[in-house]
N, C-alpha and C. Protein backbone atom coordinates (compact mmCIF):
# COMPACT_ATOMS: atom_id res chain seq x y z
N UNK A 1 -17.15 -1.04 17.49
CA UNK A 1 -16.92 0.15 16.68
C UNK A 1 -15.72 -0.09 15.78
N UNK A 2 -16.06 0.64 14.66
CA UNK A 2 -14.79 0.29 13.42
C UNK A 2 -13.23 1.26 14.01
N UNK A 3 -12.23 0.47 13.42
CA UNK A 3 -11.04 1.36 13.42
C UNK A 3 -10.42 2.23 11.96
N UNK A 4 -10.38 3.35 12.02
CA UNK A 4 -9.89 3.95 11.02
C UNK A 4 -8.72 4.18 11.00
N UNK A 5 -8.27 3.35 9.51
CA UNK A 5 -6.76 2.37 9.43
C UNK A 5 -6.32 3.79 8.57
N UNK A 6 -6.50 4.28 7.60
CA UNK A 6 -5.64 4.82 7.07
C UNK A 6 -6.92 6.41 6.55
N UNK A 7 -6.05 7.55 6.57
CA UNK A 7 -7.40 8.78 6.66
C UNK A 7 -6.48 10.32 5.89
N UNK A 8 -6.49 11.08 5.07
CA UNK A 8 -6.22 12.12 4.39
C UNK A 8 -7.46 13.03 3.57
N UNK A 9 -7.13 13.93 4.46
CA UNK A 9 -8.36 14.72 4.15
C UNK A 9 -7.96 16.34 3.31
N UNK A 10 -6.99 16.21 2.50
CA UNK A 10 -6.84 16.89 1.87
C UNK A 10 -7.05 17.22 0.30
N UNK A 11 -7.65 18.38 0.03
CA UNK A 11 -8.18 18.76 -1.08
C UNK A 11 -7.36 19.00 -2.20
N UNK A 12 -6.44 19.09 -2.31
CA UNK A 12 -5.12 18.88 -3.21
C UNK A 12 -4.55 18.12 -3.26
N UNK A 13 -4.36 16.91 -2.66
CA UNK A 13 -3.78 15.54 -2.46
C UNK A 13 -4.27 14.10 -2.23
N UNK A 14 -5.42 14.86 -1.96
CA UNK A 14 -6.52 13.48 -2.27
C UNK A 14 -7.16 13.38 -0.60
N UNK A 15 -8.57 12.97 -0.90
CA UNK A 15 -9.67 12.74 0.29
C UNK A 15 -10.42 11.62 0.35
N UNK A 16 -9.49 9.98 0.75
CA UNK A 16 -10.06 9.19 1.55
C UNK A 16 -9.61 8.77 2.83
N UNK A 17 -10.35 7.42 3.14
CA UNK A 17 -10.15 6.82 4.17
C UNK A 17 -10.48 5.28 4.63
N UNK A 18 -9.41 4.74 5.12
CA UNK A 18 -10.07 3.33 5.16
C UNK A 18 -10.47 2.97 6.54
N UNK A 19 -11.21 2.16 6.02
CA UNK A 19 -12.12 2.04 8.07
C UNK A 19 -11.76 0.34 8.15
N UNK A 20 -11.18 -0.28 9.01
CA UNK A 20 -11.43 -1.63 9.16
C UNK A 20 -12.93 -1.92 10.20
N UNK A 21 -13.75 -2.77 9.52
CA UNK A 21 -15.18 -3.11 10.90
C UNK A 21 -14.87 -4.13 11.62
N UNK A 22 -15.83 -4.34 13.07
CA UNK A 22 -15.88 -5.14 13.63
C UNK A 22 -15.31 -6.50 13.70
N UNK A 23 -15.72 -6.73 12.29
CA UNK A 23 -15.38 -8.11 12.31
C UNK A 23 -14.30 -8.46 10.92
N UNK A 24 -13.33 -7.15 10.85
CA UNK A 24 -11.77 -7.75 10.34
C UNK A 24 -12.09 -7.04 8.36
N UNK A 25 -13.12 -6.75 8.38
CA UNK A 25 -13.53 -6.37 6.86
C UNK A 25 -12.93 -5.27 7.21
N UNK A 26 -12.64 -4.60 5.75
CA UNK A 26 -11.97 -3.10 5.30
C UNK A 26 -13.02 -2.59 4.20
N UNK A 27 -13.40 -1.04 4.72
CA UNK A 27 -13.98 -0.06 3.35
C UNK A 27 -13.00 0.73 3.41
N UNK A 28 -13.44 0.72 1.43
CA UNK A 28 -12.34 2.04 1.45
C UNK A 28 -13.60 3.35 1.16
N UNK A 29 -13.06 4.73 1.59
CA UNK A 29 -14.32 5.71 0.91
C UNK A 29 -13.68 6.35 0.09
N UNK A 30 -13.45 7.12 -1.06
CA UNK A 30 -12.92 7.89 -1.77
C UNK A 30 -13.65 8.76 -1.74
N UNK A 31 -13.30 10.00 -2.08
CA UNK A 31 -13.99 12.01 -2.55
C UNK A 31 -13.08 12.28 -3.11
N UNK A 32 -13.75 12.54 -4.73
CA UNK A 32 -12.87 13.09 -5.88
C UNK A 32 -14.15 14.38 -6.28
N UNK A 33 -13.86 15.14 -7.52
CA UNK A 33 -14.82 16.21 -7.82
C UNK A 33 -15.49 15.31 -8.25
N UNK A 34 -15.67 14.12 -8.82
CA UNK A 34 -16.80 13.51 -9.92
C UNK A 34 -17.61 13.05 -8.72
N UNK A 35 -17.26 12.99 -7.63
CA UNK A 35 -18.09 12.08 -6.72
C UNK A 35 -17.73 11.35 -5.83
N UNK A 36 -18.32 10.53 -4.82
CA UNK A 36 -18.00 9.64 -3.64
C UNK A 36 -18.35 7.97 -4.10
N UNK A 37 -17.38 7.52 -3.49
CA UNK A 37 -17.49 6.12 -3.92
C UNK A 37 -16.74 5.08 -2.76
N UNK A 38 -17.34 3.97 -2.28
CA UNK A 38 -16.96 3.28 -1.14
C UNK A 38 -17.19 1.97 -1.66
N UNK A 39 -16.21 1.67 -1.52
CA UNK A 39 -15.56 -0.20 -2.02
C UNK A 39 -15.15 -1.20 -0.76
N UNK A 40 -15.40 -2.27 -1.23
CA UNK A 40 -14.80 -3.61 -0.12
C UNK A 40 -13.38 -3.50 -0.93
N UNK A 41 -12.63 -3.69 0.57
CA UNK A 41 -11.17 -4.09 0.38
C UNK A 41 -10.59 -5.39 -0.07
N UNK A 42 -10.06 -5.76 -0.75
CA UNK A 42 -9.42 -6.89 -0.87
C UNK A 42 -8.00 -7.00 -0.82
N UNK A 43 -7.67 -8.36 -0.94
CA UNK A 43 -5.74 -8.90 -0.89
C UNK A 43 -5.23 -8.84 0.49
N UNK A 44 -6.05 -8.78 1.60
CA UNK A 44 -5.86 -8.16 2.95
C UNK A 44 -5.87 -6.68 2.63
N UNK A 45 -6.98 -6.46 2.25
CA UNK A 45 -7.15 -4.63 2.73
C UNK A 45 -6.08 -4.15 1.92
N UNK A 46 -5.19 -4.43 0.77
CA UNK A 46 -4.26 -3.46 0.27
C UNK A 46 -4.57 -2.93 -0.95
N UNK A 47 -5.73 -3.48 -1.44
CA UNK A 47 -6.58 -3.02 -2.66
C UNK A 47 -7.87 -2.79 -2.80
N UNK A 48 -8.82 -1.79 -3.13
CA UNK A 48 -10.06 -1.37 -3.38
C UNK A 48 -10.72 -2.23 -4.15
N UNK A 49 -12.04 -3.33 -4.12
CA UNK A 49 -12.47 -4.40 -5.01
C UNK A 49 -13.55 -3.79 -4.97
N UNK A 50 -14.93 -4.97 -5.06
CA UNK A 50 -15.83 -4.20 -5.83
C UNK A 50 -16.26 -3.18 -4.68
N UNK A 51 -17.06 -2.29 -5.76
CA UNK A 51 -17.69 -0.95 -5.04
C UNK A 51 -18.80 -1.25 -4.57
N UNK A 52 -19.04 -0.66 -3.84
CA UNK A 52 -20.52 -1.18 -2.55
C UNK A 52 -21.88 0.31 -2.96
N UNK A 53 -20.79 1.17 -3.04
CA UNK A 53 -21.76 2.42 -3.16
C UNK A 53 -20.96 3.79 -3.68
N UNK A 54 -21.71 4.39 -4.62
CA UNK A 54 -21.29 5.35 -5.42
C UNK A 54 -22.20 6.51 -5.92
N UNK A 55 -21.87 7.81 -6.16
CA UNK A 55 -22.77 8.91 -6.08
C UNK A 55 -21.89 10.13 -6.37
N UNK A 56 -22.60 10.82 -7.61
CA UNK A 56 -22.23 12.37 -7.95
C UNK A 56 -23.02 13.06 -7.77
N UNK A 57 -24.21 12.52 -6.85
CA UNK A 57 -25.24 13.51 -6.42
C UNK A 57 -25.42 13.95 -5.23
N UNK A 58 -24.20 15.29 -4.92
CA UNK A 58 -23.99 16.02 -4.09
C UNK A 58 -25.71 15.90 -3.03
N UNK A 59 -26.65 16.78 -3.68
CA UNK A 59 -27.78 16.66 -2.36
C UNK A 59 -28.53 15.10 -1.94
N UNK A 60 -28.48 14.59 -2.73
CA UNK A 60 -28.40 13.21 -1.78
C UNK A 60 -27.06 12.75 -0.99
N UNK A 61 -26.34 12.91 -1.31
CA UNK A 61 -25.37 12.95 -0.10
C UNK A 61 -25.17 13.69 1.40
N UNK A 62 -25.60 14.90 0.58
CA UNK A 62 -26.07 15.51 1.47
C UNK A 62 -27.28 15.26 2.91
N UNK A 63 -27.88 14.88 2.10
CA UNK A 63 -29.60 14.13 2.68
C UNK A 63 -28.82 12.54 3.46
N UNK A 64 -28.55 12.02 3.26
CA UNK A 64 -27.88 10.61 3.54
C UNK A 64 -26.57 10.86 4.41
N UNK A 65 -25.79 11.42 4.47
CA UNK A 65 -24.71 11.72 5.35
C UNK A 65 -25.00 12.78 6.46
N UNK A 66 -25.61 13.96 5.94
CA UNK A 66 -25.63 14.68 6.86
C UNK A 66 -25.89 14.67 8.58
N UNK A 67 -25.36 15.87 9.00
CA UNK A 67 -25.47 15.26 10.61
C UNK A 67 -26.02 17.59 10.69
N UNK A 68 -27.20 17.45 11.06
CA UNK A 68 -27.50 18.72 11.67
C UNK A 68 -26.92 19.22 12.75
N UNK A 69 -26.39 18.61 13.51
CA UNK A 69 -25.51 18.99 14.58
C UNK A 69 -23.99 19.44 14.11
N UNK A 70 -23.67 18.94 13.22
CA UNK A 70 -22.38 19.35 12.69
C UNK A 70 -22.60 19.94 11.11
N UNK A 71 -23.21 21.03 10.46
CA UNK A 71 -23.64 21.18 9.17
C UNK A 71 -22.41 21.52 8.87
N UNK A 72 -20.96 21.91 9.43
CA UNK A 72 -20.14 22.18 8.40
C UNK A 72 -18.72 20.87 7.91
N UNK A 73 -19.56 20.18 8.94
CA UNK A 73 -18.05 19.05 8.89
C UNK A 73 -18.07 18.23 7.02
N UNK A 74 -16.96 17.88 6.58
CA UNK A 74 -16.52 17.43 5.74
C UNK A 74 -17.41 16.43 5.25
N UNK A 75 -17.40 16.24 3.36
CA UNK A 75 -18.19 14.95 3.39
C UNK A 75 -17.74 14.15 3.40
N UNK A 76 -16.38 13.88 3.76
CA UNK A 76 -14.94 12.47 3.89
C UNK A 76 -16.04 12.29 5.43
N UNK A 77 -15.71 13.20 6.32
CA UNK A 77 -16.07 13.04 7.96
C UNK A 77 -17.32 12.75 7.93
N UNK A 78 -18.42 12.99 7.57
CA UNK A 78 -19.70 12.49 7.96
C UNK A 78 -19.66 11.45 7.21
N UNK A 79 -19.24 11.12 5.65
CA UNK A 79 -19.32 9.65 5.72
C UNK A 79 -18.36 8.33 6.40
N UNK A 80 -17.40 9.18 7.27
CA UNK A 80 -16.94 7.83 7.73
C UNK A 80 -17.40 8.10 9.19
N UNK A 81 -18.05 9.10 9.93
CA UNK A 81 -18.91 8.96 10.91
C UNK A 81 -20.32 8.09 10.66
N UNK A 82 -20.73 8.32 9.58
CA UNK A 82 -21.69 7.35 9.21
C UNK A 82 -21.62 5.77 9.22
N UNK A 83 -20.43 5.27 8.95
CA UNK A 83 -20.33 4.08 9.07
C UNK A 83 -19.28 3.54 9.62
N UNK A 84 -18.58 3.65 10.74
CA UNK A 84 -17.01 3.86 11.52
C UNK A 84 -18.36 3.12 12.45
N UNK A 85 -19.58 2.98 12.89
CA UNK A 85 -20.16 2.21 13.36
C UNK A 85 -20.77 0.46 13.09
N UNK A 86 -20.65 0.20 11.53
CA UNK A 86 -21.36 -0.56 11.43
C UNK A 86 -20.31 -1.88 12.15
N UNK A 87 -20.81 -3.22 11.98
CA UNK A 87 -20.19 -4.41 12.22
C UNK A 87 -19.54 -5.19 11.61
N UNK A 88 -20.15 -5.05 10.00
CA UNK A 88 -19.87 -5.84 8.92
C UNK A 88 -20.38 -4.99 7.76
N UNK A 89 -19.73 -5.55 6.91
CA UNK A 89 -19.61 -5.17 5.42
C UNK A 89 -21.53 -4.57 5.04
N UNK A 90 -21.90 -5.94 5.14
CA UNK A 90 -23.31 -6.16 4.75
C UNK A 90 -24.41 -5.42 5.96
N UNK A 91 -23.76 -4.76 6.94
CA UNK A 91 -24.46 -4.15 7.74
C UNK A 91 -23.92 -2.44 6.84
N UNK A 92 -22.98 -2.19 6.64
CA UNK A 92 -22.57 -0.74 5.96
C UNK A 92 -23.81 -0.80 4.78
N UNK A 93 -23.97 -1.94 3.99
CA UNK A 93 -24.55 -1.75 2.39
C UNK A 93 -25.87 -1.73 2.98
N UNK A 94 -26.33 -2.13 4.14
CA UNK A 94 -27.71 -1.57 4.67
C UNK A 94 -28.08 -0.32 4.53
N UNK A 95 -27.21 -0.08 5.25
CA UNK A 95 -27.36 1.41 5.58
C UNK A 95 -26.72 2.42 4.58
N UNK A 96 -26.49 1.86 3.40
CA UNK A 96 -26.18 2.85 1.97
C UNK A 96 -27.37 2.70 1.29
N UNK A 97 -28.18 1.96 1.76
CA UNK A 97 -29.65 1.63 0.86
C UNK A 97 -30.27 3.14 1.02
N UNK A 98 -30.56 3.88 -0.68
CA UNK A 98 -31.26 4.92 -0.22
C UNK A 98 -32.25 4.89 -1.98
């Protein structure tokens, strides 16, 4: 299971989070109003490189993150519940395939 290295979930100050995986890789996720966007880390994890996956389309996010058991939790929190599991980088961009 991934460790979540660095996390702010505030709406006036900004809403990401970085997850390190399994095997030593870093995502970063960002939530701004234009949209969600999740990048591989680089320089050792101290910079956001290329982007893996990106979206201003709230109901597919919706559809793709959601968790029915929790309909009111955050879309920072269901997407890093969504992938705070994977192993590797290339196992996350699997599972962004939509």
């Amino acid at each position: 299971m991934g460790k979540i290295v660095t996390y702010k979930n505030d709406r006036q100050r900004g809403m990401f989070c970085q997850i390190k995986l399994d095997n030593g890789e870093k995502v970063f996720i960002s939530i701004a109003q234009s949209g969600a966007k999740i990048s591989k880390m680089k320089l050792g994890g101290l910079i956001p490189g290329e982007t893996i996956w990106e979206s201003n389309d709230v109901k597919a996010m919706v559809e793709l993150f959601g968790d029915e058991n929790s309909p009111n939790r955050d879309l920072l929190d269901s997407i890093v519940a969504y992938l705070v599991d994977c192993k590797t980088l290339e196992e996350a961009k699997q599972k962004l395939v939509w």
